[in-house]
PDB file of N, CA and C in Angstrom:
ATOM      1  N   UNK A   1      51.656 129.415 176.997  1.00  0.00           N
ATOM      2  CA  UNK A   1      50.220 129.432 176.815  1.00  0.00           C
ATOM      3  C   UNK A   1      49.625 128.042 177.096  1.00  0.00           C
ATOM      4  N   UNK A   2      50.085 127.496 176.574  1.00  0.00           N
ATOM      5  CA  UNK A   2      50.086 125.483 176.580  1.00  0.00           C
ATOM      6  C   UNK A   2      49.325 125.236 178.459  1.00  0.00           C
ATOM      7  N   UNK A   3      50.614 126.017 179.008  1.00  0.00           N
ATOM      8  CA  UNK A   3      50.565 125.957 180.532  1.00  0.00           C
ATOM      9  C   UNK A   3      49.934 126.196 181.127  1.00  0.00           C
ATOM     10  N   UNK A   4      49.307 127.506 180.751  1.00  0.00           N
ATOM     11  CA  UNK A   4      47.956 128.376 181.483  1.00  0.00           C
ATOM     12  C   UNK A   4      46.595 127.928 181.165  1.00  0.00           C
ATOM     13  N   UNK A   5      46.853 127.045 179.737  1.00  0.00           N
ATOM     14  CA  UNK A   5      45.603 126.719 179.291  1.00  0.00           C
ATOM     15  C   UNK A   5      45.591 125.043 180.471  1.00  0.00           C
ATOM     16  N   UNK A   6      46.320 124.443 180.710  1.00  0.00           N
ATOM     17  CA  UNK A   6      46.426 122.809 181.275  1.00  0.00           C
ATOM     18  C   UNK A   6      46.824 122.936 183.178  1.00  0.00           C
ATOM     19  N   UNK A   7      47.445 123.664 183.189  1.00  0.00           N
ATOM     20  CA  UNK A   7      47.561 124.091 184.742  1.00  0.00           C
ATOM     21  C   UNK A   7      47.819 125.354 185.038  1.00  0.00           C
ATOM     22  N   UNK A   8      46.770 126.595 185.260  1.00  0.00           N
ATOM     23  CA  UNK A   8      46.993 127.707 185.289  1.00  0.00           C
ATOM     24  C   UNK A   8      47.497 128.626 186.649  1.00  0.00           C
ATOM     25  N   UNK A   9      47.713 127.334 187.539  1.00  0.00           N
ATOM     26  CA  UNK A   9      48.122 127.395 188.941  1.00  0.00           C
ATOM     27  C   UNK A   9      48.985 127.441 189.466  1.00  0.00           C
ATOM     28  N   UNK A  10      50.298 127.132 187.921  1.00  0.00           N
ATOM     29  CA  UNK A  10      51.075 126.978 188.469  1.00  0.00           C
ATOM     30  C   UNK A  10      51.887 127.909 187.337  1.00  0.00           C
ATOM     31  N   UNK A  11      50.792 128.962 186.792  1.00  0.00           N
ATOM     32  CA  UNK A  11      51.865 130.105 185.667  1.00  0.00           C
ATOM     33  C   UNK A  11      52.446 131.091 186.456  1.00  0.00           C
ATOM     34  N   UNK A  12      53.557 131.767 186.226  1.00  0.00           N
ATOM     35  CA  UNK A  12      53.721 132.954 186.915  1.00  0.00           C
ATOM     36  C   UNK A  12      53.529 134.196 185.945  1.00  0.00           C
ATOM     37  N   UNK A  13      52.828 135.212 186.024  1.00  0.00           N
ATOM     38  CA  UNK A  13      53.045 136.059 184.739  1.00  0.00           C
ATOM     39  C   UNK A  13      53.961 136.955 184.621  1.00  0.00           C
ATOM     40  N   UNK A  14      54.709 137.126 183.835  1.00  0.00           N
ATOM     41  CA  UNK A  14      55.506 138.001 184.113  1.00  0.00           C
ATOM     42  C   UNK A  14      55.546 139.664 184.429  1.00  0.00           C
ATOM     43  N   UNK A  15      56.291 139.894 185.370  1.00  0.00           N
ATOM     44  CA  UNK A  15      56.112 141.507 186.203  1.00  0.00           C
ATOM     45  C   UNK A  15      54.650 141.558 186.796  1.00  0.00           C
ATOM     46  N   UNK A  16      53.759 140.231 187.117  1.00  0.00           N
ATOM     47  CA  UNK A  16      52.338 140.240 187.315  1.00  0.00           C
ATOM     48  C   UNK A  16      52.568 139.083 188.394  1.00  0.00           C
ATOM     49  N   UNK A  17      51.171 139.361 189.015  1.00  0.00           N
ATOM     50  CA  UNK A  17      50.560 137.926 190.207  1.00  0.00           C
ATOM     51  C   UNK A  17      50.524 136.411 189.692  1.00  0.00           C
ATOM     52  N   UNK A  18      50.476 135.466 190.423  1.00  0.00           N
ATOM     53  CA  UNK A  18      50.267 134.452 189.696  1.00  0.00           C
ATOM     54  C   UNK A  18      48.516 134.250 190.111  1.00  0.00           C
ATOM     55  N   UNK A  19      48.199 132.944 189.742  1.00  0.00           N
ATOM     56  CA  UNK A  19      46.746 132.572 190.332  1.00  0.00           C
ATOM     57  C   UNK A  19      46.468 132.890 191.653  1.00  0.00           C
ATOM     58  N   UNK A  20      46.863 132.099 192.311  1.00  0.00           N
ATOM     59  CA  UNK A  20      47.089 131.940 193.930  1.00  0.00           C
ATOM     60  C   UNK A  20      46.702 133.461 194.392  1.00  0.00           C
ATOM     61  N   UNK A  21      48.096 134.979 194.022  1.00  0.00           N
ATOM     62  CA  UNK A  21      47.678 135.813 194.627  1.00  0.00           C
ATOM     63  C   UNK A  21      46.499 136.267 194.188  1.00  0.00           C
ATOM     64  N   UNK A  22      46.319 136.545 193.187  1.00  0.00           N
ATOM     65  CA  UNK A  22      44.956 136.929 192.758  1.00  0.00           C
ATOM     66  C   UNK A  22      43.338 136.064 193.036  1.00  0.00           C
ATOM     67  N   UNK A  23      43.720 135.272 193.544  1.00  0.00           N
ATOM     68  CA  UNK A  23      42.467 133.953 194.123  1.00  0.00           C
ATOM     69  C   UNK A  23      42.520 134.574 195.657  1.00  0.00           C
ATOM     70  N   UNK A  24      43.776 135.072 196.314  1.00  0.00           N
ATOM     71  CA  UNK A  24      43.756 135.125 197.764  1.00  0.00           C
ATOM     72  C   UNK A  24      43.371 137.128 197.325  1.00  0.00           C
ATOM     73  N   UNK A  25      43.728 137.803 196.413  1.00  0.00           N
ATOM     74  CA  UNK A  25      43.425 139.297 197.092  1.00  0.00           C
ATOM     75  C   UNK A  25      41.562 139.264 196.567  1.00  0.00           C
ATOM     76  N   UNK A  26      41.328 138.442 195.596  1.00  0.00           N
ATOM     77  CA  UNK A  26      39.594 138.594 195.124  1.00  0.00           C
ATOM     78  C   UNK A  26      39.071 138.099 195.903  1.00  0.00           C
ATOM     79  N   UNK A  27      39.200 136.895 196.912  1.00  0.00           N
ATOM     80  CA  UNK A  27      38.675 136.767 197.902  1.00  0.00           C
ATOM     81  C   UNK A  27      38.603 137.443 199.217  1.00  0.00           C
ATOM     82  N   UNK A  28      39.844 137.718 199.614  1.00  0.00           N
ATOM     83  CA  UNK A  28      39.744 138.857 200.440  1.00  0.00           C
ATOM     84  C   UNK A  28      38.994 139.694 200.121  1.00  0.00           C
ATOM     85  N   UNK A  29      39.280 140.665 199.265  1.00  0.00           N
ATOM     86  CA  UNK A  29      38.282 141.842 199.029  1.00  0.00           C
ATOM     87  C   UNK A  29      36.380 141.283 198.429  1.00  0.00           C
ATOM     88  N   UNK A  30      36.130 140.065 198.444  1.00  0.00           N
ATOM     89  CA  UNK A  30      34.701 139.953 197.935  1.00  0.00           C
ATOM     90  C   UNK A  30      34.156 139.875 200.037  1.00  0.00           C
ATOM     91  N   UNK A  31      35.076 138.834 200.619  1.00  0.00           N
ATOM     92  CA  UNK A  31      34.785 138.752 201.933  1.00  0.00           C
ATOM     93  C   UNK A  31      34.901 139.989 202.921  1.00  0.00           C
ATOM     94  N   UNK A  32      35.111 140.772 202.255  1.00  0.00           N
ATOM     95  CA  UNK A  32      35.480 142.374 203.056  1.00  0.00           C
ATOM     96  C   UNK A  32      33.865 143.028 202.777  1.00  0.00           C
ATOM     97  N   UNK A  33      33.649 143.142 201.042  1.00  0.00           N
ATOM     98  CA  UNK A  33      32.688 143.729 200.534  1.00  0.00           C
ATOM     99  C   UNK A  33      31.337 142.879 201.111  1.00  0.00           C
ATOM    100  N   UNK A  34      31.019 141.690 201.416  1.00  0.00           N
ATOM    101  CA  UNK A  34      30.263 140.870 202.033  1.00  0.00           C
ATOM    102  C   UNK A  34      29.932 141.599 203.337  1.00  0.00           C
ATOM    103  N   UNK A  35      30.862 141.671 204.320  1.00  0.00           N
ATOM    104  CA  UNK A  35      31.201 141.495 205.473  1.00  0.00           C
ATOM    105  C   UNK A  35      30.300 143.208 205.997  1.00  0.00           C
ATOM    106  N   UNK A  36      30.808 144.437 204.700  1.00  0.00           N
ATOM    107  CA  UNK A  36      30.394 145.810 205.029  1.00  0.00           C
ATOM    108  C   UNK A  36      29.339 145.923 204.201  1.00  0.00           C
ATOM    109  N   UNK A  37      28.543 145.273 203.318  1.00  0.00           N
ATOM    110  CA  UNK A  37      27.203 144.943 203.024  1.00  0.00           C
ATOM    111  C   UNK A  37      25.895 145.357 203.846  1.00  0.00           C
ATOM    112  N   UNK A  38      25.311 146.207 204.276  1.00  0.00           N
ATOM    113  CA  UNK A  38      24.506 145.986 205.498  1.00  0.00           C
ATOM    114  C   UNK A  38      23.315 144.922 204.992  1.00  0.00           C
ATOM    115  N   UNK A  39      23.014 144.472 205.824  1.00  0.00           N
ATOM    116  CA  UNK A  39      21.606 143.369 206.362  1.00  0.00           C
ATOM    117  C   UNK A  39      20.543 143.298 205.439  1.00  0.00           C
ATOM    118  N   UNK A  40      20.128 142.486 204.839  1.00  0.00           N
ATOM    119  CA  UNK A  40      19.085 142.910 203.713  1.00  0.00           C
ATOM    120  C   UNK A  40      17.518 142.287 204.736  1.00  0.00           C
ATOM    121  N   UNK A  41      16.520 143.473 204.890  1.00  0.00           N
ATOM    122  CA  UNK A  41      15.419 142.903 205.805  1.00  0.00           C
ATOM    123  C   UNK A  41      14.059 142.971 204.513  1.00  0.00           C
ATOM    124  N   UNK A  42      13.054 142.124 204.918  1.00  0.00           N
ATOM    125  CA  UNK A  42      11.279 142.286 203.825  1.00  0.00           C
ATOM    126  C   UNK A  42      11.718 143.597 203.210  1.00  0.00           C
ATOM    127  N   UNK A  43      11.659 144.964 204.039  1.00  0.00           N
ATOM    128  CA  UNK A  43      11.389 145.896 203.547  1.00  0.00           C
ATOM    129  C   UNK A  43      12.389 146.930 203.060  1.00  0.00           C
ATOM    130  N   UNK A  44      13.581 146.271 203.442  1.00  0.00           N
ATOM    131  CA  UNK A  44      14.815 146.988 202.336  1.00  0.00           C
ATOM    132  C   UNK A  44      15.449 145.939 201.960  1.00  0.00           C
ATOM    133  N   UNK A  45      15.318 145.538 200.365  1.00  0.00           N
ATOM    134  CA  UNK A  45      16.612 144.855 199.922  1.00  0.00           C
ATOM    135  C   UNK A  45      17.630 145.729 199.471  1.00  0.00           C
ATOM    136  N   UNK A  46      18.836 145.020 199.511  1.00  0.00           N
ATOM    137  CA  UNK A  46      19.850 145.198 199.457  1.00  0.00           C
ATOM    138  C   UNK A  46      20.968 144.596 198.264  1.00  0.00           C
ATOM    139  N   UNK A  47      21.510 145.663 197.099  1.00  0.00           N
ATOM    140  CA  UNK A  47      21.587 145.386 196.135  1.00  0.00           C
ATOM    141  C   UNK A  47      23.705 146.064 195.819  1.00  0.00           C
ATOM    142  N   UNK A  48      24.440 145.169 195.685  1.00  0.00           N
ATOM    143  CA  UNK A  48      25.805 145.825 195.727  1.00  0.00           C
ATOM    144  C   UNK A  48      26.416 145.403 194.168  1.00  0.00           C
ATOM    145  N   UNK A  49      26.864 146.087 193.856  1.00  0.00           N
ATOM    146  CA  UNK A  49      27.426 145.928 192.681  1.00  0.00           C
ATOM    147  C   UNK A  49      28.694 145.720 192.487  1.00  0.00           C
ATOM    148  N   UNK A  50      29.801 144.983 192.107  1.00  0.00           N
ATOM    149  CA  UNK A  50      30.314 144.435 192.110  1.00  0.00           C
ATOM    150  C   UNK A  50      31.281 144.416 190.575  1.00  0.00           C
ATOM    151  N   UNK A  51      32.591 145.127 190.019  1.00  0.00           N
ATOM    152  CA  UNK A  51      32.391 145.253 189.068  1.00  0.00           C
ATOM    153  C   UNK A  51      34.423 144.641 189.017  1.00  0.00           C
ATOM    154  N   UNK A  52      34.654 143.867 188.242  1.00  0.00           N
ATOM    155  CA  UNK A  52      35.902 143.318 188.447  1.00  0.00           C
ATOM    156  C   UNK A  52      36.425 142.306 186.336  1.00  0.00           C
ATOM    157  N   UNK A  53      38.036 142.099 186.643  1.00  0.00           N
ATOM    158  CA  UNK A  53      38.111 141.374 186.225  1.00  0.00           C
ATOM    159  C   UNK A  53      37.904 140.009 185.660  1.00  0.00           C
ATOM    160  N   UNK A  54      37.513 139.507 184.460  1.00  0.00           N
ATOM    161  CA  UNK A  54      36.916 138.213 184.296  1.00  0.00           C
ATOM    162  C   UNK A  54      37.299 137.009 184.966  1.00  0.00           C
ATOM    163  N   UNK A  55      38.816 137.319 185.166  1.00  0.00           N
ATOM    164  CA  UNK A  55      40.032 136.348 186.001  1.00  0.00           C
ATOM    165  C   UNK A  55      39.587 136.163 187.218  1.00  0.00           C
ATOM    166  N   UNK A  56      39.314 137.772 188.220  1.00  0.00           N
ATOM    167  CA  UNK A  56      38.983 138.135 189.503  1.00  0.00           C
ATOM    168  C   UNK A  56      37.251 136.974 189.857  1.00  0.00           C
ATOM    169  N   UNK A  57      36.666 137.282 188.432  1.00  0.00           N
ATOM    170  CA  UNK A  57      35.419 136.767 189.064  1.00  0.00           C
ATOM    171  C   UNK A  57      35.452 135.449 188.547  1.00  0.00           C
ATOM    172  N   UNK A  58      36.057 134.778 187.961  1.00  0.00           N
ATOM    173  CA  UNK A  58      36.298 133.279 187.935  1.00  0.00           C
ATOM    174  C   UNK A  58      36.877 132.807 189.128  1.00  0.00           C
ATOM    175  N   UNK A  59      38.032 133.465 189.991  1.00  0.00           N
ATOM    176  CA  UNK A  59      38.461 132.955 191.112  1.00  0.00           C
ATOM    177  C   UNK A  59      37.073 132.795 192.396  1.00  0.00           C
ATOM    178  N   UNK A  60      36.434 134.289 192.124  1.00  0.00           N
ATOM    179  CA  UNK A  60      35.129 134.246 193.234  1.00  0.00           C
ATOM    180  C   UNK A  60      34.224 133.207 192.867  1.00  0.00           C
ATOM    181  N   UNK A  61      33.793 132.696 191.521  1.00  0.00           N
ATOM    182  CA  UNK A  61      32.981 132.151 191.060  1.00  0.00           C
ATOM    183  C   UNK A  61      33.379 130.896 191.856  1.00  0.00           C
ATOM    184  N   UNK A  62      34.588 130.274 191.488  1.00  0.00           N
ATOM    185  CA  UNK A  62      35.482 128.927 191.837  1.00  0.00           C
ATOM    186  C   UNK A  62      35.677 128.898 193.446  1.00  0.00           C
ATOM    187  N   UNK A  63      35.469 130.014 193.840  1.00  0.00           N
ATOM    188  CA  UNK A  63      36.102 129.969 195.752  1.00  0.00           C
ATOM    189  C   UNK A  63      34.423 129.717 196.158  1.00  0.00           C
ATOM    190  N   UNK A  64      33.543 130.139 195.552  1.00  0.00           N
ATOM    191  CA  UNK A  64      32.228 130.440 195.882  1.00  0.00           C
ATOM    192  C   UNK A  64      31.746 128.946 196.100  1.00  0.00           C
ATOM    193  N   UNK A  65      32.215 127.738 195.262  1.00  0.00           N
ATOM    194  CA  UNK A  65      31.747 126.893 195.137  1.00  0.00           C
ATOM    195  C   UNK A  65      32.261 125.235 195.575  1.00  0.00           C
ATOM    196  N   UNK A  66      33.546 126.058 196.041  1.00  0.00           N
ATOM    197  CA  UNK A  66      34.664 124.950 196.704  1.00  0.00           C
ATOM    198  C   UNK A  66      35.763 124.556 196.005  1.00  0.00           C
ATOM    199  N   UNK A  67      35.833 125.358 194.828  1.00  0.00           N
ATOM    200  CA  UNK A  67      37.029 124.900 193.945  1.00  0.00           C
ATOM    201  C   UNK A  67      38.166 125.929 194.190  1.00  0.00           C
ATOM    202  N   UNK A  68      38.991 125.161 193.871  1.00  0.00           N
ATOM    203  CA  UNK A  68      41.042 125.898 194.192  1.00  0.00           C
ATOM    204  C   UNK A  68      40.897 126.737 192.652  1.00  0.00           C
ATOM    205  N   UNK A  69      42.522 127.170 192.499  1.00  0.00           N
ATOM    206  CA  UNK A  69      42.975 127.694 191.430  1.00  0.00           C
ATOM    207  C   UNK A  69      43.149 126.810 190.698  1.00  0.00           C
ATOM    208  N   UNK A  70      43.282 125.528 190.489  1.00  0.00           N
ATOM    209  CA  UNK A  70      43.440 124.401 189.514  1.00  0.00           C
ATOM    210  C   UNK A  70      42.082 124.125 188.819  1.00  0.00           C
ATOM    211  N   UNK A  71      40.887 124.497 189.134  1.00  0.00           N
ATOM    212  CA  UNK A  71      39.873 124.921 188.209  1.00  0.00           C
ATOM    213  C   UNK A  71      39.256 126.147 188.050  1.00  0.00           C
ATOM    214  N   UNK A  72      40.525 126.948 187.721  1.00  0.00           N
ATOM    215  CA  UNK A  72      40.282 128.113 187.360  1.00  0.00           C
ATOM    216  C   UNK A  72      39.063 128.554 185.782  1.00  0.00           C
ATOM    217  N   UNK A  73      39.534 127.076 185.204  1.00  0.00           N
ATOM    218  CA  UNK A  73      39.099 126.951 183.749  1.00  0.00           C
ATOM    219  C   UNK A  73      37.199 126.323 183.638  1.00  0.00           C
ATOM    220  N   UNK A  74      36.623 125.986 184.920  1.00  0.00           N
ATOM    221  CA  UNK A  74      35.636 126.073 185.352  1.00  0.00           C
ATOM    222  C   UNK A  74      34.201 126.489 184.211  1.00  0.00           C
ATOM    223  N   UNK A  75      34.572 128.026 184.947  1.00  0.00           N
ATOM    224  CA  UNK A  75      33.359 129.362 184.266  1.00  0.00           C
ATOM    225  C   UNK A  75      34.112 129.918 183.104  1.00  0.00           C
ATOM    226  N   UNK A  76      33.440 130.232 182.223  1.00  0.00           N
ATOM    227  CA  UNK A  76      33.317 131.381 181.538  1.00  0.00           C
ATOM    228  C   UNK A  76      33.108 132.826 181.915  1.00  0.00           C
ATOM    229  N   UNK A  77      33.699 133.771 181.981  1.00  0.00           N
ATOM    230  CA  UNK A  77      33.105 135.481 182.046  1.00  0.00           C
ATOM    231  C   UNK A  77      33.286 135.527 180.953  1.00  0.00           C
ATOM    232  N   UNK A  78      32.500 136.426 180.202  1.00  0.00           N
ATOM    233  CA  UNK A  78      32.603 136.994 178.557  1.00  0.00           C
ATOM    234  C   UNK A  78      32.563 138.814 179.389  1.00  0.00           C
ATOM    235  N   UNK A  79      33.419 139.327 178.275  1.00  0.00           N
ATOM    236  CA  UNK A  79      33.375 140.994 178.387  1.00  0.00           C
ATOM    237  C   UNK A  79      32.093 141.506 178.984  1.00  0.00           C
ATOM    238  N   UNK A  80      31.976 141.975 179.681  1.00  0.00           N
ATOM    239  CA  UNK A  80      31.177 142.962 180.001  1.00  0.00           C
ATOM    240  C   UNK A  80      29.060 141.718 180.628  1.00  0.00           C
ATOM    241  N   UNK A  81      29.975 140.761 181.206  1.00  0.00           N
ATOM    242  CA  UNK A  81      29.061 139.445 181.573  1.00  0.00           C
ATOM    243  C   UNK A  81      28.613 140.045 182.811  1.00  0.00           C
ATOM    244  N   UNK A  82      27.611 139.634 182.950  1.00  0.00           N
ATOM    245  CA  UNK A  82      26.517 139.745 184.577  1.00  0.00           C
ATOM    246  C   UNK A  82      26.516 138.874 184.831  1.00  0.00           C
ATOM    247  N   UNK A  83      26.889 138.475 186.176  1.00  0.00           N
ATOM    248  CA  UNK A  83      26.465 137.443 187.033  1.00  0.00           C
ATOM    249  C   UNK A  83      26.215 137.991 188.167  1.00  0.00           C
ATOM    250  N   UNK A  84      25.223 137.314 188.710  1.00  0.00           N
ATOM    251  CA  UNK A  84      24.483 137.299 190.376  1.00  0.00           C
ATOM    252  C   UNK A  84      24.408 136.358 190.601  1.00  0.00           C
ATOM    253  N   UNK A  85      25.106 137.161 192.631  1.00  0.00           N
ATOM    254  CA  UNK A  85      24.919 136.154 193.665  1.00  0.00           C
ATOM    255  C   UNK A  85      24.813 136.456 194.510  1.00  0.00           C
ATOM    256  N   UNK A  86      23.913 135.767 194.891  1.00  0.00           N
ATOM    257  CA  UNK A  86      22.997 136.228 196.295  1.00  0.00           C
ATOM    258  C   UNK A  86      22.856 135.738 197.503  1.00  0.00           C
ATOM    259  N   UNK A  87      22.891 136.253 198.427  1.00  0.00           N
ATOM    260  CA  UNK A  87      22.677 135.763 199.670  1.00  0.00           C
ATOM    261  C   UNK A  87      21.275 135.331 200.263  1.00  0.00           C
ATOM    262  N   UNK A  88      20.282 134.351 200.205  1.00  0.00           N
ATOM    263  CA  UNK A  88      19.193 134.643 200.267  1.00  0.00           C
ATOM    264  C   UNK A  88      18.870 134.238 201.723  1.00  0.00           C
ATOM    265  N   UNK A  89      19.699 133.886 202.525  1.00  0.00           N
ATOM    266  CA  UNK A  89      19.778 133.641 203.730  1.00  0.00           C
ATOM    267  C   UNK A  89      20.733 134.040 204.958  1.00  0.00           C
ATOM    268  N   UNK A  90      20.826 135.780 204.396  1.00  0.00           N
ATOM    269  CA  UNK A  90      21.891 136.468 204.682  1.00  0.00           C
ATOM    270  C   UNK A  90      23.373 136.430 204.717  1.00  0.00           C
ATOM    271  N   UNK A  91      24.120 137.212 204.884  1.00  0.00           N
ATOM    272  CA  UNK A  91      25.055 137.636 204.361  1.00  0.00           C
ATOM    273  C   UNK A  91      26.434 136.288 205.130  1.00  0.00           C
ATOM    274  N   UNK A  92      26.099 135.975 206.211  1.00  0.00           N
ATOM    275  CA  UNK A  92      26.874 134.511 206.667  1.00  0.00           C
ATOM    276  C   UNK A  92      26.164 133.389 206.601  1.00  0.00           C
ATOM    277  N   UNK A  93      25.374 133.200 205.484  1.00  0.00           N
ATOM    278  CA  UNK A  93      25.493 131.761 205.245  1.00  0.00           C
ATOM    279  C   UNK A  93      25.718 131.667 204.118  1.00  0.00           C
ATOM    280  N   UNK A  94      25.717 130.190 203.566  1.00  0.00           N
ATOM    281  CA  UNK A  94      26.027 129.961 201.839  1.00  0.00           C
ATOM    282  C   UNK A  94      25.054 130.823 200.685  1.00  0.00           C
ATOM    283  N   UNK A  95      26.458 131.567 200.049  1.00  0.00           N
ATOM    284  CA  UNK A  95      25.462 132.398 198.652  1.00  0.00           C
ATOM    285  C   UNK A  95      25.285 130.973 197.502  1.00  0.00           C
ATOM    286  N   UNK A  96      24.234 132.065 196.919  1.00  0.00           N
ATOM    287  CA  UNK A  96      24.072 131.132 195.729  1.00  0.00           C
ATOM    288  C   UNK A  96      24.096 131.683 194.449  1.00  0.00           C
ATOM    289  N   UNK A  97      24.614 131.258 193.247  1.00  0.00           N
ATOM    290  CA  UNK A  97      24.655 131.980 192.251  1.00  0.00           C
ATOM    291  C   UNK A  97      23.341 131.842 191.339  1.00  0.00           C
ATOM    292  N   UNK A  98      23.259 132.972 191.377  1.00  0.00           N
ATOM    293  CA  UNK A  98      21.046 133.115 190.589  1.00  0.00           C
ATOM    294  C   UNK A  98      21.558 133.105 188.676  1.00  0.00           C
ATOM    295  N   UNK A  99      22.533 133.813 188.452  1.00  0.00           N
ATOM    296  CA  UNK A  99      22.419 133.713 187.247  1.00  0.00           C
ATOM    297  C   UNK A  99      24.281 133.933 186.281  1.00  0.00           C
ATOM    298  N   UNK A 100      24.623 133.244 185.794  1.00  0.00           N
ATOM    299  CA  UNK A 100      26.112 133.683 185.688  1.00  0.00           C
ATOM    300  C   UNK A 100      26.881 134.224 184.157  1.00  0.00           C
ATOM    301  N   UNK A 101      27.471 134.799 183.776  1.00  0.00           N
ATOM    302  CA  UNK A 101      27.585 135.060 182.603  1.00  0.00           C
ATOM    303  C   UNK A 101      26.728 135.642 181.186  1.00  0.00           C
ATOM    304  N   UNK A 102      25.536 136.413 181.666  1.00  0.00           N
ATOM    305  CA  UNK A 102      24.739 137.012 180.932  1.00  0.00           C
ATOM    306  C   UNK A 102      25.565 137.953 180.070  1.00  0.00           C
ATOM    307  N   UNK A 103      25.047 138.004 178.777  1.00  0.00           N
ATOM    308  CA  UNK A 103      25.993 138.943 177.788  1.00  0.00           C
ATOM    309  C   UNK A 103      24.786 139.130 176.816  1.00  0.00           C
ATOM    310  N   UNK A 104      23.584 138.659 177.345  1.00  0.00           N
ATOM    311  CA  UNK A 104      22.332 139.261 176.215  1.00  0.00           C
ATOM    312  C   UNK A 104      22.361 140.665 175.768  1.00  0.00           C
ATOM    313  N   UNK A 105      22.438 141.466 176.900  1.00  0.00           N
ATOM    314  CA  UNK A 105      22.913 142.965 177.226  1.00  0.00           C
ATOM    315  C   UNK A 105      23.574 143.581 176.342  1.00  0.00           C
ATOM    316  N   UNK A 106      24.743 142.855 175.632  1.00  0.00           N
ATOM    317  CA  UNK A 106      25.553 143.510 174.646  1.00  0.00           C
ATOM    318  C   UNK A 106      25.271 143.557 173.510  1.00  0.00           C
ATOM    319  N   UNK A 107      23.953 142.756 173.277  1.00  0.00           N
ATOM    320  CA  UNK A 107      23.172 142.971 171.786  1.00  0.00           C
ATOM    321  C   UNK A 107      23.334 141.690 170.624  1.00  0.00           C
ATOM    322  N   UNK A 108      24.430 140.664 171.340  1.00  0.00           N
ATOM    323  CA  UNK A 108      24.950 139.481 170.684  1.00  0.00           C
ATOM    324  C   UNK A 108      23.892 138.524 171.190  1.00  0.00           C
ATOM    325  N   UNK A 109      22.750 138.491 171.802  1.00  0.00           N
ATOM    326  CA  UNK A 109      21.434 137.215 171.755  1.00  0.00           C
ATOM    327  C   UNK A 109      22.035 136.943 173.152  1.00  0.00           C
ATOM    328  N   UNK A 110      21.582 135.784 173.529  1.00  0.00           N
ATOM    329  CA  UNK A 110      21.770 134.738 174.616  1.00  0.00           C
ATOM    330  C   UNK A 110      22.887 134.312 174.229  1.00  0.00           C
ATOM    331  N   UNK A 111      23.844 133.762 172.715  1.00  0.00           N
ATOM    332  CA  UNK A 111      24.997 133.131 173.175  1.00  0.00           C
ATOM    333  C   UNK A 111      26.178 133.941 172.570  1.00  0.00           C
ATOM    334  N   UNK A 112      25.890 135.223 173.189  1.00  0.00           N
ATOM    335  CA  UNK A 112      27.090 136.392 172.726  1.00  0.00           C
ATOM    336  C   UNK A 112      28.625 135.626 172.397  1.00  0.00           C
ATOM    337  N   UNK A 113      28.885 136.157 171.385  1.00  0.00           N
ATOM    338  CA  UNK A 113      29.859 135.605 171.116  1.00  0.00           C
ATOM    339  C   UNK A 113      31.060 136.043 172.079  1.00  0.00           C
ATOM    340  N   UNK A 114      31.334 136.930 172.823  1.00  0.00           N
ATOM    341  CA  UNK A 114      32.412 137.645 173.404  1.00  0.00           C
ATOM    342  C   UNK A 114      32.842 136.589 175.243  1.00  0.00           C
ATOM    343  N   UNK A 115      31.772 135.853 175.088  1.00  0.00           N
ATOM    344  CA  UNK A 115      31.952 134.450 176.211  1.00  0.00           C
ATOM    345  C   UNK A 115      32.432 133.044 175.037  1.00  0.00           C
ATOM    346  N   UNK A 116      32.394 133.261 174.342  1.00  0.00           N
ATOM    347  CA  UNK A 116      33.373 131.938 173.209  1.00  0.00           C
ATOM    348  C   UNK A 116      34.819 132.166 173.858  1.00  0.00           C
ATOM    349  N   UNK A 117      35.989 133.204 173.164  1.00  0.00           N
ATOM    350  CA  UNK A 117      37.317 133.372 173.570  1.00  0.00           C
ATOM    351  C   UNK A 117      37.345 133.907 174.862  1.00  0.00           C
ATOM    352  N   UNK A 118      36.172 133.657 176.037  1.00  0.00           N
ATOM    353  CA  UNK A 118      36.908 134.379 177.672  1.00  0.00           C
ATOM    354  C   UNK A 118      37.558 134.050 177.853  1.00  0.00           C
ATOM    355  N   UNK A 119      38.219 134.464 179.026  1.00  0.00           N
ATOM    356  CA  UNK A 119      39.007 133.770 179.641  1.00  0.00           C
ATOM    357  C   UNK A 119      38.315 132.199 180.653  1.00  0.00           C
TER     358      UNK A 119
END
């Protein structure tokens, strides 16, 4: 635990992925889901939902922004957290993240407790 909490890059889990694969299949599959996105124009936006592991979206969060698996420990996701990110200058250029880790939703206020112990 010591390990995962100080370099989580370099845990292996057992009968499971380590960081790395799971940083390389969430990116793949966010750059896939990007990629078959159609075009958002004035008069249709375009809205995809996106629904994953807290782990999965800390790696996207961290790839999103230029960071490796060695700051995996970065973001917070709390259970059942919203975050958006948007493309506001279509779908190949740099996204930006509008809002990250919302958990108002679950009825715990603005600083839900269930983003304290995330991952």
């Amino acid at each position: 635990m010591q390990q995962w909490q100080r370099a989580p890059e370099t845990v292996q889990m057992p009968e499971g992925e380590n960081l790395q694969q799971v940083w390389q299949r969430a990116i793949e599959a966010w750059q896939q889901i990007v990629a078959t996105t159609p075009e958002q124009t004035s008069d249709r936006p375009v809205t995809t939902l996106v629904v994953a592991h807290d782990a999965v979206n800390k790696a996207l969060l961290c790839a999103l922004v230029g960071q490796g698996p060695e700051h995996f420990w970065t973001f917070k996701q709390g259970n059942g957290a919203v975050t958006v990110i948007d493309y506001p200058h279509g779908i190949n250029a740099k996204p930006a993240i509008q809002a990250m880790n919302i958990t108002s939703h679950l009825g715990g206020g603005v600083l839900d407790k269930t983003a304290a112990g995330a991952l």
